[in-house]
Protein backbone atom coordinates (compact mmCIF):
# COMPACT_ATOMS: atom_id res chain seq x y z
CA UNK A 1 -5.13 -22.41 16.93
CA UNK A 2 -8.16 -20.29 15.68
CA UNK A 3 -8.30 -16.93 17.38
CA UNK A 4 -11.15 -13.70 16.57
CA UNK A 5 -11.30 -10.17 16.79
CA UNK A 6 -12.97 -7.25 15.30
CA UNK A 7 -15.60 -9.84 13.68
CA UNK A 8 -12.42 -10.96 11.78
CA UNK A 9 -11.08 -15.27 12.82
CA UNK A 10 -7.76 -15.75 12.62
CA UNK A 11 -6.20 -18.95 12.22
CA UNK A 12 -2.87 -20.48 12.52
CA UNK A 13 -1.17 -23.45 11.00
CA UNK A 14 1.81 -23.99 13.65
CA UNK A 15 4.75 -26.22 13.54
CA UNK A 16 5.58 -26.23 17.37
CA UNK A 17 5.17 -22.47 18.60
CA UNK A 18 6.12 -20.69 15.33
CA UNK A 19 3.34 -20.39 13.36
CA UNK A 20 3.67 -21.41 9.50
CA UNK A 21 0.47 -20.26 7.60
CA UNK A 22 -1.27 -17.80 8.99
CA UNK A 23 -5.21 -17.26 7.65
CA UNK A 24 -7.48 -14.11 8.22
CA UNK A 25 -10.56 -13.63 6.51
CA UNK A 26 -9.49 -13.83 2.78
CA UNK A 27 -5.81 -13.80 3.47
CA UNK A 28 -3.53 -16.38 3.88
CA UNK A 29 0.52 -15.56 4.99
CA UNK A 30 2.93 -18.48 4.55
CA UNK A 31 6.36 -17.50 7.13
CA UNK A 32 9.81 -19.23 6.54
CA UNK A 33 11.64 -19.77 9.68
CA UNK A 34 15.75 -19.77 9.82
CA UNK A 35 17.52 -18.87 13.18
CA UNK A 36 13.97 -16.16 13.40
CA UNK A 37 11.39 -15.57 10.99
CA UNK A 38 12.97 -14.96 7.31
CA UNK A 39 10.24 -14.30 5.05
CA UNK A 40 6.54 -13.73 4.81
CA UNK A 41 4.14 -14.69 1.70
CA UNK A 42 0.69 -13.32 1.85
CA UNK A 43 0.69 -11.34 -2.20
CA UNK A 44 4.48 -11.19 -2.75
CA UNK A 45 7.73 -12.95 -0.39
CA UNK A 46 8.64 -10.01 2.29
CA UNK A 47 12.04 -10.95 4.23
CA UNK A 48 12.81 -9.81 7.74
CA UNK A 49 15.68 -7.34 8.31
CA UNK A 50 16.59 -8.06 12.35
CA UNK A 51 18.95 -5.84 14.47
CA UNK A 52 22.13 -7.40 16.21
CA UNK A 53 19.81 -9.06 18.84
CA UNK A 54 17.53 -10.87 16.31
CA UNK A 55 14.10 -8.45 16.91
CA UNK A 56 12.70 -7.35 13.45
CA UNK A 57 13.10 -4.08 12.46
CA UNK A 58 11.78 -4.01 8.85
CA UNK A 59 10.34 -5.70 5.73
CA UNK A 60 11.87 -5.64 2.45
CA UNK A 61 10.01 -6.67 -0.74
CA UNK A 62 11.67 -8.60 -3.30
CA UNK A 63 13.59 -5.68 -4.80
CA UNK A 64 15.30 -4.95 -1.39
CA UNK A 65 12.84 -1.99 -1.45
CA UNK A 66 11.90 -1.19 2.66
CA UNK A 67 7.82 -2.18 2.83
CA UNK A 68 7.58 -1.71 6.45
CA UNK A 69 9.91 -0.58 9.46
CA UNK A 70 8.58 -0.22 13.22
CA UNK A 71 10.78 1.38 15.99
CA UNK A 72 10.10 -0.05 19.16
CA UNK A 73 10.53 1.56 23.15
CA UNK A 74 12.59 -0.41 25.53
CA UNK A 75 9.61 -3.02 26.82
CA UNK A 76 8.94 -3.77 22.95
CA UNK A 77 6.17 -2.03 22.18
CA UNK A 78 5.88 -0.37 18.68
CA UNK A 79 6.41 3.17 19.15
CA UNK A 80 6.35 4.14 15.38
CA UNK A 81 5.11 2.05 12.03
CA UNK A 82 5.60 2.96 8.65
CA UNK A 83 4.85 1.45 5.67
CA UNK A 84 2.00 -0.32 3.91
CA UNK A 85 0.95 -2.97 5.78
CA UNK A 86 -2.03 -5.40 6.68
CA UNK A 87 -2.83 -5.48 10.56
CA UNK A 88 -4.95 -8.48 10.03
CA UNK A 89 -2.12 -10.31 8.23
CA UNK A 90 1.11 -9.35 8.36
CA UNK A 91 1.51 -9.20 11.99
CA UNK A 92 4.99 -11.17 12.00
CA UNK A 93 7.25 -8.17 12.60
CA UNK A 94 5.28 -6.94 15.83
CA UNK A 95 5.55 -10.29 17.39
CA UNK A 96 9.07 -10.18 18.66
């Protein structure tokens, strides 16, 4: 599946509707799928903290270190981000 916006192409490497390698423009993000996503690769492994009902709620980097935590309002919608992150790339948090 190749999708563009802001002049930037996305593409995805899927393995039924989860995708597994995720390219945009120079980037490429490998995700590791358990029960939910588990990890992201795009410089360094990230791994997925999830609340009790399996949503993502932050990123930790290798040293258990917080790289990125979103609070979302009751339709799912990020409300708040913060963090370093890459919108182009490292989009695997905001999809649940």
């Amino acid at each position: 599946m190749k999708t563009s916006a802001l002049g930037i192409t996305t593409q995805y490497a899927p393995d039924g509707q989860m995708p597994l390698e995720i390219r945009a423009g120079d980037k490429t993000t490998t995700v590791l799928y358990g029960l939910g996503p588990v990890a992201e690769k795009t410089n360094a492994w990230n791994y997925v903290l999830s609340d009790g009902l399996n949503i993502p709620r932050q990123l930790t980097d290798v040293d258990g270190k917080t790289t990125l935590a979103v609070r979302y309002d009751p339709w799912g919608k990020p409300m708040e981000i913060n963090g370093k992150w890459n919108p182009r790339v490292q989009l695997l948090i905001l999809w649940f």
